[in-house]
N, C-alpha and C. Protein backbone atom coordinates (compact mmCIF):
# COMPACT_ATOMS: atom_id res chain seq x y z
N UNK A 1 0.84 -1.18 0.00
CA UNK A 1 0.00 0.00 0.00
C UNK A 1 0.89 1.24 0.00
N UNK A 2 2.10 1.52 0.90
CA UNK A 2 2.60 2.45 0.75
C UNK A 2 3.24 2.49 -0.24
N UNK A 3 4.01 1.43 -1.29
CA UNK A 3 4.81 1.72 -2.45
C UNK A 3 3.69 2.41 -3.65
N UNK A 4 2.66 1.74 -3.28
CA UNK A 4 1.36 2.42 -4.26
C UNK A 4 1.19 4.01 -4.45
N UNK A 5 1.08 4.22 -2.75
CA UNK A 5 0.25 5.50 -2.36
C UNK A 5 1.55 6.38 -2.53
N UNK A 6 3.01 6.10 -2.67
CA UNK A 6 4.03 7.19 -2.76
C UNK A 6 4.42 6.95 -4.52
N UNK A 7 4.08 6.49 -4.98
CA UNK A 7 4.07 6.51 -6.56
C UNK A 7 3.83 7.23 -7.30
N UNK A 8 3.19 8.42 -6.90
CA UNK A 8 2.60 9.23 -7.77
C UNK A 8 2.80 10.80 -6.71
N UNK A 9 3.32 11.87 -7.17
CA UNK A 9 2.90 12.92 -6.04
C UNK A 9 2.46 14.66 -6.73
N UNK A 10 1.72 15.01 -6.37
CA UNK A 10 1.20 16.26 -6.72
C UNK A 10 1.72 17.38 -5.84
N UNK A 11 1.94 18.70 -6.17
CA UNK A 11 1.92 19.79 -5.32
C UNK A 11 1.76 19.70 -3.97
N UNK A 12 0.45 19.09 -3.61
CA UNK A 12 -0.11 18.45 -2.21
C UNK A 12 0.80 17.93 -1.72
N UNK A 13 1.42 16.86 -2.34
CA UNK A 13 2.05 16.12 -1.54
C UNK A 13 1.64 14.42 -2.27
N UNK A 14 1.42 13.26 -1.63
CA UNK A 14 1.88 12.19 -2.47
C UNK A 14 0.09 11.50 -2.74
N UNK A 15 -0.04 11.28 -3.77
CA UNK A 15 -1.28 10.74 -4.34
C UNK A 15 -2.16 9.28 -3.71
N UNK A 16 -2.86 9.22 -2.72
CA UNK A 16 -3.45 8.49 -2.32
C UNK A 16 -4.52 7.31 -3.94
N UNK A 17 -4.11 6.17 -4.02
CA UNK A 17 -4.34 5.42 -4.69
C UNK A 17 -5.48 4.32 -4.09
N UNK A 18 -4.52 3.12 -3.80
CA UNK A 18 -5.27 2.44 -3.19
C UNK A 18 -5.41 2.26 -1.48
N UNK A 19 -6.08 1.70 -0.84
CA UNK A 19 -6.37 1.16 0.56
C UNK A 19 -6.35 -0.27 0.87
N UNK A 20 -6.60 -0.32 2.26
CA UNK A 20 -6.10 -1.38 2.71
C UNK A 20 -6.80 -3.17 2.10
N UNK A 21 -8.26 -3.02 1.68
CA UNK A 21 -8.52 -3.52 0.78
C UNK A 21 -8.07 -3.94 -0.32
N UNK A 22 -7.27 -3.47 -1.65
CA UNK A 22 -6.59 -3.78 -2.99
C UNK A 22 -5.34 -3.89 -2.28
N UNK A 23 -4.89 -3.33 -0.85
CA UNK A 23 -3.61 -3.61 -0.76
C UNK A 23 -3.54 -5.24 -0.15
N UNK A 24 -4.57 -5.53 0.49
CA UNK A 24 -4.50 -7.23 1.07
C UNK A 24 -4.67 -7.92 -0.54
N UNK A 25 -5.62 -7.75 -1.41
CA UNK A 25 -5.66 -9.18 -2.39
C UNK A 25 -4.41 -8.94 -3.14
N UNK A 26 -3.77 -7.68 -3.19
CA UNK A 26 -2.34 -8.07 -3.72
C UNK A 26 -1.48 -8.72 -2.82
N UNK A 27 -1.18 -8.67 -2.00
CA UNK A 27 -0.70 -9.27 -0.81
C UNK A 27 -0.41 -10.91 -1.29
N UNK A 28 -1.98 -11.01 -0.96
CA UNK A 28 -2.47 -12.46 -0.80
C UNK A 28 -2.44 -13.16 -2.30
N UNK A 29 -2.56 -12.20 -3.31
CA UNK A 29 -2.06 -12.77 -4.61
C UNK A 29 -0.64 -13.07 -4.64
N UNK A 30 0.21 -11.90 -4.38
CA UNK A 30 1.73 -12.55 -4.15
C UNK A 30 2.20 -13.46 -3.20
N UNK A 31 1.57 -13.89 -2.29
CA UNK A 31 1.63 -14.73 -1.41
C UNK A 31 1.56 -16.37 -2.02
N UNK A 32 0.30 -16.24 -2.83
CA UNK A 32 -0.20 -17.39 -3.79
C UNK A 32 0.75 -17.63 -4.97
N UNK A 33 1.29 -16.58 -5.26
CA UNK A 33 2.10 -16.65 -6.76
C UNK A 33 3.76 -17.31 -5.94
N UNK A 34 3.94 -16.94 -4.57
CA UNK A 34 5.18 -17.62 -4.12
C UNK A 34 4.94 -18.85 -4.06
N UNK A 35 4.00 -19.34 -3.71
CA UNK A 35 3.67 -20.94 -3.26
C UNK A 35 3.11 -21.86 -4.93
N UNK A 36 3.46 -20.63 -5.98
CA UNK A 36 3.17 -21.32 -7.29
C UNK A 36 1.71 -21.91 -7.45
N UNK A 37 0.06 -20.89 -6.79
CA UNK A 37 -0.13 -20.93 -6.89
C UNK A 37 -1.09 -20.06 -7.50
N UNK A 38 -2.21 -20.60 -8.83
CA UNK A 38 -2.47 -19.69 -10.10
C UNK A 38 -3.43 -19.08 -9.12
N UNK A 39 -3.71 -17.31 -9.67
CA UNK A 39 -4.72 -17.21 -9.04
C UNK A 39 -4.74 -15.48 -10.07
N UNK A 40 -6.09 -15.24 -9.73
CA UNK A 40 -6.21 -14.14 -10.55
C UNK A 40 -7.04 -13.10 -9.09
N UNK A 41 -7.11 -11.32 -9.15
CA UNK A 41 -7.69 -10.75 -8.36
C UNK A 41 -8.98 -10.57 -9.03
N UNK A 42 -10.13 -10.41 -8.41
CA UNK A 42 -11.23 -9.60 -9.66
C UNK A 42 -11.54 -8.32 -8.83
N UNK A 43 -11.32 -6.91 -9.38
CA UNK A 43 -11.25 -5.78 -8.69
C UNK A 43 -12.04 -5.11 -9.72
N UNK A 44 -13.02 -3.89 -9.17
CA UNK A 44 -13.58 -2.87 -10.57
C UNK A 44 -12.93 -1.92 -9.88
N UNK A 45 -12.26 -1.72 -9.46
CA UNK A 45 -11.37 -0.25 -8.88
C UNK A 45 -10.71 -0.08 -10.57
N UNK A 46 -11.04 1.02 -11.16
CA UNK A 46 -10.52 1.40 -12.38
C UNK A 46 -8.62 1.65 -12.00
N UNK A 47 -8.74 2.53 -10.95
CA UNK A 47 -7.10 2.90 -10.47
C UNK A 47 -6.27 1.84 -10.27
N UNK A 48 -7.06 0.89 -9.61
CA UNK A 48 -6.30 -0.03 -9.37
C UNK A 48 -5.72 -0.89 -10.15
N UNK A 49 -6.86 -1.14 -11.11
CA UNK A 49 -6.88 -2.19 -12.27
C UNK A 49 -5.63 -1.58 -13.55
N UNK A 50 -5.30 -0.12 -13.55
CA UNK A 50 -4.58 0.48 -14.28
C UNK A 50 -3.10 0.65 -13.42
N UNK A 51 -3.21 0.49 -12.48
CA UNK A 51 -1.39 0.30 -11.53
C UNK A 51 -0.95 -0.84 -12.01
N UNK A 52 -1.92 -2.19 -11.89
CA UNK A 52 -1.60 -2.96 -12.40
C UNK A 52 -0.88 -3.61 -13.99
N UNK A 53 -1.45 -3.34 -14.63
CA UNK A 53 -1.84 -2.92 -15.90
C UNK A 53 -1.01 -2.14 -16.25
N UNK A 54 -0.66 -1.13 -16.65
CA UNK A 54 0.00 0.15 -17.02
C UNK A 54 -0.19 1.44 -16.80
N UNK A 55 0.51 1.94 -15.54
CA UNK A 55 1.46 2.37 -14.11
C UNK A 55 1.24 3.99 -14.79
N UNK A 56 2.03 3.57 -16.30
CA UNK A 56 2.11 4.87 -16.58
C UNK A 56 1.09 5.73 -17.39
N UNK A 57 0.15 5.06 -17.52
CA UNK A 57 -1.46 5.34 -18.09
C UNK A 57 -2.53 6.44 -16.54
N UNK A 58 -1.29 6.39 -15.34
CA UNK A 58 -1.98 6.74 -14.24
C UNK A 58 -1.70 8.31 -14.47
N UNK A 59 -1.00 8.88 -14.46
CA UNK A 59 -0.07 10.05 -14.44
C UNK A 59 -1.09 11.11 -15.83
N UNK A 60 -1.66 10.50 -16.67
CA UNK A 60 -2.65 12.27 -17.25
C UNK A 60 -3.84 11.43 -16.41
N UNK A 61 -4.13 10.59 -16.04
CA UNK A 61 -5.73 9.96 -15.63
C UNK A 61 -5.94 10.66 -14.25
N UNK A 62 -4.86 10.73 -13.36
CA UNK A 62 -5.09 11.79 -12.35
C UNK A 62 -4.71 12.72 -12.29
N UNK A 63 -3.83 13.63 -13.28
CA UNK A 63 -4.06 14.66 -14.19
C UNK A 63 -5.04 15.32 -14.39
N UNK A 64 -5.62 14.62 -14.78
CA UNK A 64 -6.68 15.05 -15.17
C UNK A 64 -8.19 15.46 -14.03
N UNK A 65 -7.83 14.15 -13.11
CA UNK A 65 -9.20 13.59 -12.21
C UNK A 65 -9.05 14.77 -10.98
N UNK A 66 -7.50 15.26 -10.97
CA UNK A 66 -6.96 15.95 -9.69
C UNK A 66 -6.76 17.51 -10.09
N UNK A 67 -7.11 18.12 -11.41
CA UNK A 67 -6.74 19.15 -12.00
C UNK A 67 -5.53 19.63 -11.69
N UNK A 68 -4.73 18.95 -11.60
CA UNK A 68 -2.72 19.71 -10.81
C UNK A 68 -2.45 18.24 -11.63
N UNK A 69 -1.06 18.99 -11.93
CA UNK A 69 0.09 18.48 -12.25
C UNK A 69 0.51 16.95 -11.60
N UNK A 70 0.72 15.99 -11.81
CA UNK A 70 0.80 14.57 -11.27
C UNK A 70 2.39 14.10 -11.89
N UNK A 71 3.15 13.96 -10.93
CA UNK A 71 4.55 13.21 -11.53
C UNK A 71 4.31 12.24 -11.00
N UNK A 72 5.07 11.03 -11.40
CA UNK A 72 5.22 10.04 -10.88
C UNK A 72 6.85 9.23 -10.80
N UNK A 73 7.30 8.56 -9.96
CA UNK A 73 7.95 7.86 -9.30
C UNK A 73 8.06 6.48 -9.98
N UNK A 74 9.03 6.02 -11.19
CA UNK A 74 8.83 4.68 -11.80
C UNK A 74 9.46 3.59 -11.07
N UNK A 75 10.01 3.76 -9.82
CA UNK A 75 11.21 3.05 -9.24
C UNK A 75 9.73 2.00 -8.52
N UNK A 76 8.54 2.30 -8.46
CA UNK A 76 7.68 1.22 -7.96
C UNK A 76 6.60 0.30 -8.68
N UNK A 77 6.80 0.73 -10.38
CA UNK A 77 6.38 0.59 -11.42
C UNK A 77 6.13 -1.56 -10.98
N UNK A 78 7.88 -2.01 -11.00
CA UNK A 78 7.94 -3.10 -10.78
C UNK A 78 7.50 -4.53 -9.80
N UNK A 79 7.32 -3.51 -8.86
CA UNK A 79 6.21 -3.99 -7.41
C UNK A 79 4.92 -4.66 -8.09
N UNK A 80 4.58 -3.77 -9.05
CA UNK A 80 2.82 -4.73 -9.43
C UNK A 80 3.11 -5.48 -10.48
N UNK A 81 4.23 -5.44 -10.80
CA UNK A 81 3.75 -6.62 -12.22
C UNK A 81 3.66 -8.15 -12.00
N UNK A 82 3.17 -8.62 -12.63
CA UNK A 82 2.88 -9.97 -12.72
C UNK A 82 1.23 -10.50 -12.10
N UNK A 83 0.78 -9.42 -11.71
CA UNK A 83 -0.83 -9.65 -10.89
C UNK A 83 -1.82 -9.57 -12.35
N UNK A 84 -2.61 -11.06 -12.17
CA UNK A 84 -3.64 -10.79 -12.90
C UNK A 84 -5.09 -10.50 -12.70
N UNK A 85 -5.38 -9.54 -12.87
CA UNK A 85 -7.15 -8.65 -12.75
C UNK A 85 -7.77 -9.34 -13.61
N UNK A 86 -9.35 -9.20 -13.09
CA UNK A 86 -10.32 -9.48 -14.16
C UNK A 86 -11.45 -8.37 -13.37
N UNK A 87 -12.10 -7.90 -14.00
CA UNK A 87 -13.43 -7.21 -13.24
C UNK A 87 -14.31 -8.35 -12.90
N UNK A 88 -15.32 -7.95 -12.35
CA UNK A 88 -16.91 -8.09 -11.48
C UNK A 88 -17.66 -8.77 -13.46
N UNK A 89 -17.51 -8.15 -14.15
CA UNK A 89 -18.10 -8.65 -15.37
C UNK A 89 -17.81 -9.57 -15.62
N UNK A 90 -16.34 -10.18 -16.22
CA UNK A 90 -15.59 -10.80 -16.35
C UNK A 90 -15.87 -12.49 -15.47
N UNK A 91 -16.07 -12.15 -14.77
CA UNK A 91 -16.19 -13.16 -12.87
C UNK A 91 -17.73 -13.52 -13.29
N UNK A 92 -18.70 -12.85 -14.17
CA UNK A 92 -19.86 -13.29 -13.76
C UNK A 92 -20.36 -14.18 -15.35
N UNK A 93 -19.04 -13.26 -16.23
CA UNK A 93 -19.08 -14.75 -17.37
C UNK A 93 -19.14 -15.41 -17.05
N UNK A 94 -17.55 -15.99 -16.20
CA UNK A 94 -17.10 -17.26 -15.85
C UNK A 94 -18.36 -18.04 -15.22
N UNK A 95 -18.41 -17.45 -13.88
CA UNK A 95 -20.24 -17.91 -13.48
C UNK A 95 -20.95 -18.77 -14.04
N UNK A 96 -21.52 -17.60 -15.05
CA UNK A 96 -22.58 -18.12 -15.46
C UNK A 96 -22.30 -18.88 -17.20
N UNK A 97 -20.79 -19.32 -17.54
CA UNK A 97 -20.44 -20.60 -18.76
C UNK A 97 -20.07 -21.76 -17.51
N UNK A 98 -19.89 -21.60 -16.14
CA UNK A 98 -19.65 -22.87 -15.30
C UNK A 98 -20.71 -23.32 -15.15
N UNK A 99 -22.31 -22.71 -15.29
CA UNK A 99 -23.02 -23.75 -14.72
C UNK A 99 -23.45 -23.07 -13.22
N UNK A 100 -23.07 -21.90 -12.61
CA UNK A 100 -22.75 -21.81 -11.55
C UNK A 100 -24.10 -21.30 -10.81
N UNK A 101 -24.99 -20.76 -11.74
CA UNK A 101 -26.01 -19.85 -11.57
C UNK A 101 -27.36 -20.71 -11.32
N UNK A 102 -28.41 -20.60 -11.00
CA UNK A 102 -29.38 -21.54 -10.96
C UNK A 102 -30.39 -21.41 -11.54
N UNK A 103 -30.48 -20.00 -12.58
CA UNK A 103 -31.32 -19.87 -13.79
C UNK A 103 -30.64 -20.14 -15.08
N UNK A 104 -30.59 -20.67 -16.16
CA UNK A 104 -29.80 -20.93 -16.86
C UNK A 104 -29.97 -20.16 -18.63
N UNK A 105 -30.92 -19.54 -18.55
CA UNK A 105 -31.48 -18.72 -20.00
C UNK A 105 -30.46 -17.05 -20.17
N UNK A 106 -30.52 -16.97 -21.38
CA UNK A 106 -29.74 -15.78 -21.70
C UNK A 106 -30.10 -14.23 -20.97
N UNK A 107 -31.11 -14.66 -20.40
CA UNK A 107 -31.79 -13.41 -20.07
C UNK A 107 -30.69 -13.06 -18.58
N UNK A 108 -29.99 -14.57 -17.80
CA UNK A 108 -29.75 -14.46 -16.34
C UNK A 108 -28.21 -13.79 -16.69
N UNK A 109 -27.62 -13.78 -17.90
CA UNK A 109 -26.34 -13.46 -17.89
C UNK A 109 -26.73 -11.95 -18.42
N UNK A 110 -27.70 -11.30 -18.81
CA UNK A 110 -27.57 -10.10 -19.17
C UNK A 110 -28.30 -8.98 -18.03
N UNK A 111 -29.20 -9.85 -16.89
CA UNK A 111 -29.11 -9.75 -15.56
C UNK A 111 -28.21 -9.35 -14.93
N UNK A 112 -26.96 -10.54 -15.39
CA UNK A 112 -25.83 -10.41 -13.82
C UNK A 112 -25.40 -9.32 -14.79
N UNK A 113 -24.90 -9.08 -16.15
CA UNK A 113 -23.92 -8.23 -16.07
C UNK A 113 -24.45 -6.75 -16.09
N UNK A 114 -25.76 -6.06 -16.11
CA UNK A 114 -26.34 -5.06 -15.88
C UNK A 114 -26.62 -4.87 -14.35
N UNK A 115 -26.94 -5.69 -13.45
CA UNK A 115 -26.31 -5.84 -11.83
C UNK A 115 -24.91 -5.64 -11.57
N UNK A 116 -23.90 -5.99 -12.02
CA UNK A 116 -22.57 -5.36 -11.59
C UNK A 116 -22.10 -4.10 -12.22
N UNK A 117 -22.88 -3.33 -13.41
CA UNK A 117 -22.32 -2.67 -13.93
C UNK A 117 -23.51 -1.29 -13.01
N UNK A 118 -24.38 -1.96 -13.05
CA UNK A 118 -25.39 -0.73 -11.56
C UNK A 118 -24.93 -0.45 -10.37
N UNK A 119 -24.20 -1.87 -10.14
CA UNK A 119 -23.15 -1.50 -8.70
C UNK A 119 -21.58 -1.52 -8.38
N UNK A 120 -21.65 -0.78 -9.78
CA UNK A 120 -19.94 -0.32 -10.11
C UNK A 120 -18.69 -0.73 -10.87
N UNK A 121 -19.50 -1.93 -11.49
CA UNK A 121 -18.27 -2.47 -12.64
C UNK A 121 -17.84 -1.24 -13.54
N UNK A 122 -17.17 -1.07 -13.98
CA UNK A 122 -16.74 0.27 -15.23
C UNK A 122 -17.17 -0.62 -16.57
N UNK A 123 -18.33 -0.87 -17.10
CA UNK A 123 -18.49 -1.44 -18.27
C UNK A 123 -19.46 -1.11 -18.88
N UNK A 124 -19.07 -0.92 -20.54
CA UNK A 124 -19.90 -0.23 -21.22
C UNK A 124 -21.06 -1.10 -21.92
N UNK A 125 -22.22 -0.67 -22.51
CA UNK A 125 -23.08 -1.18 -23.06
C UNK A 125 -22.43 -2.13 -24.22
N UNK A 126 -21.35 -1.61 -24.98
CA UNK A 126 -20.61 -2.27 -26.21
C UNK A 126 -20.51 -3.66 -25.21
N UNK A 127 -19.64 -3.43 -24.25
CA UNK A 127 -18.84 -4.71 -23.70
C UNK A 127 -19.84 -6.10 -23.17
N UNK A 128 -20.90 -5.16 -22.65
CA UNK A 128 -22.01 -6.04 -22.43
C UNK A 128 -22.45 -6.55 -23.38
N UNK A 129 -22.92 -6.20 -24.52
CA UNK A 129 -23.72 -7.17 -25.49
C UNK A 129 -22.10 -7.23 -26.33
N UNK A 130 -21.19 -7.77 -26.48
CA UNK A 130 -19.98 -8.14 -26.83
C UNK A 130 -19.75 -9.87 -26.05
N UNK A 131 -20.17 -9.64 -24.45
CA UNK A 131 -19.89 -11.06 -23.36
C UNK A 131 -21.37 -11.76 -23.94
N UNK A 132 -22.56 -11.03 -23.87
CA UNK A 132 -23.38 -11.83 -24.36
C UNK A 132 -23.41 -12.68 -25.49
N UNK A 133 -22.80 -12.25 -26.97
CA UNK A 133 -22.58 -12.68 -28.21
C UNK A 133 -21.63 -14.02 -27.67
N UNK A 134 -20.84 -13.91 -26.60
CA UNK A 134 -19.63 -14.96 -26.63
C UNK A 134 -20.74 -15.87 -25.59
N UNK A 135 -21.76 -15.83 -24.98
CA UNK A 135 -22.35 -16.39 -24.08
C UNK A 135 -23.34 -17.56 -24.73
């Protein structure tokens, strides 16, 4: 959490990112990845999902989000790599091609993914009827 939260710093002072939350499933993902075991996070934290991801895609995004100037610090760039994300969407494919769900018609997967995207997935209408076509 702190290599996160000093990664980035503005005028203010240093850019608060993530919390103690995204900072445990990374944790516990690198924890899993020492013991060689596979494991993926599923997070809709957009910030988060982009530290991961590409670090330096953060720097105009809170630029922008923070109206001031944002430098960033690449010496912690290397701390997140190797973590694999999936969103809340993503998680409710999987779901519902396992079998996992207990309604089984096309209607329950365009359900779940308009339910996670009402309670905060970042996903667009394209992406939704995009998982449905593959469903």
């Amino acid at each position: 959490m702190d290599a996160a939260n000093a990664m980035f710093t503005s005028s203010s002072g240093s850019v608060y990112l993530i919390g103690p939350g995204e900072a445990s499933c990374l944790a516990l993902s690198e924890i899993l990845n020492e013991k060689q075991i596979k494991n993926v996070i599923s997070i809709d934290e957009r910030t988060m999902r982009i530290l991961v991801e590409k670090p330096e895609n953060l720097e105009k995004l809170l630029s922008r989000k923070l109206h001031t100037r944002v430098n960033l610090k690449k010496e912690n760039f290397e701390r997140f790599n190797g973590f694999k994300i999936i969103r809340s969407a993503e998680l409710v494919y999987v779901i519902y091609k396992k079998d996992l769900t207990r309604l089984k018609d096309k209607q329950t997967l365009d359900a779940l993914l308009w339910a996670v995207k009402f309670k905060g997935c970042s996903i667009s209408e394209d992406e939704i009827q995009e998982i449905q076509k593959l469903g």
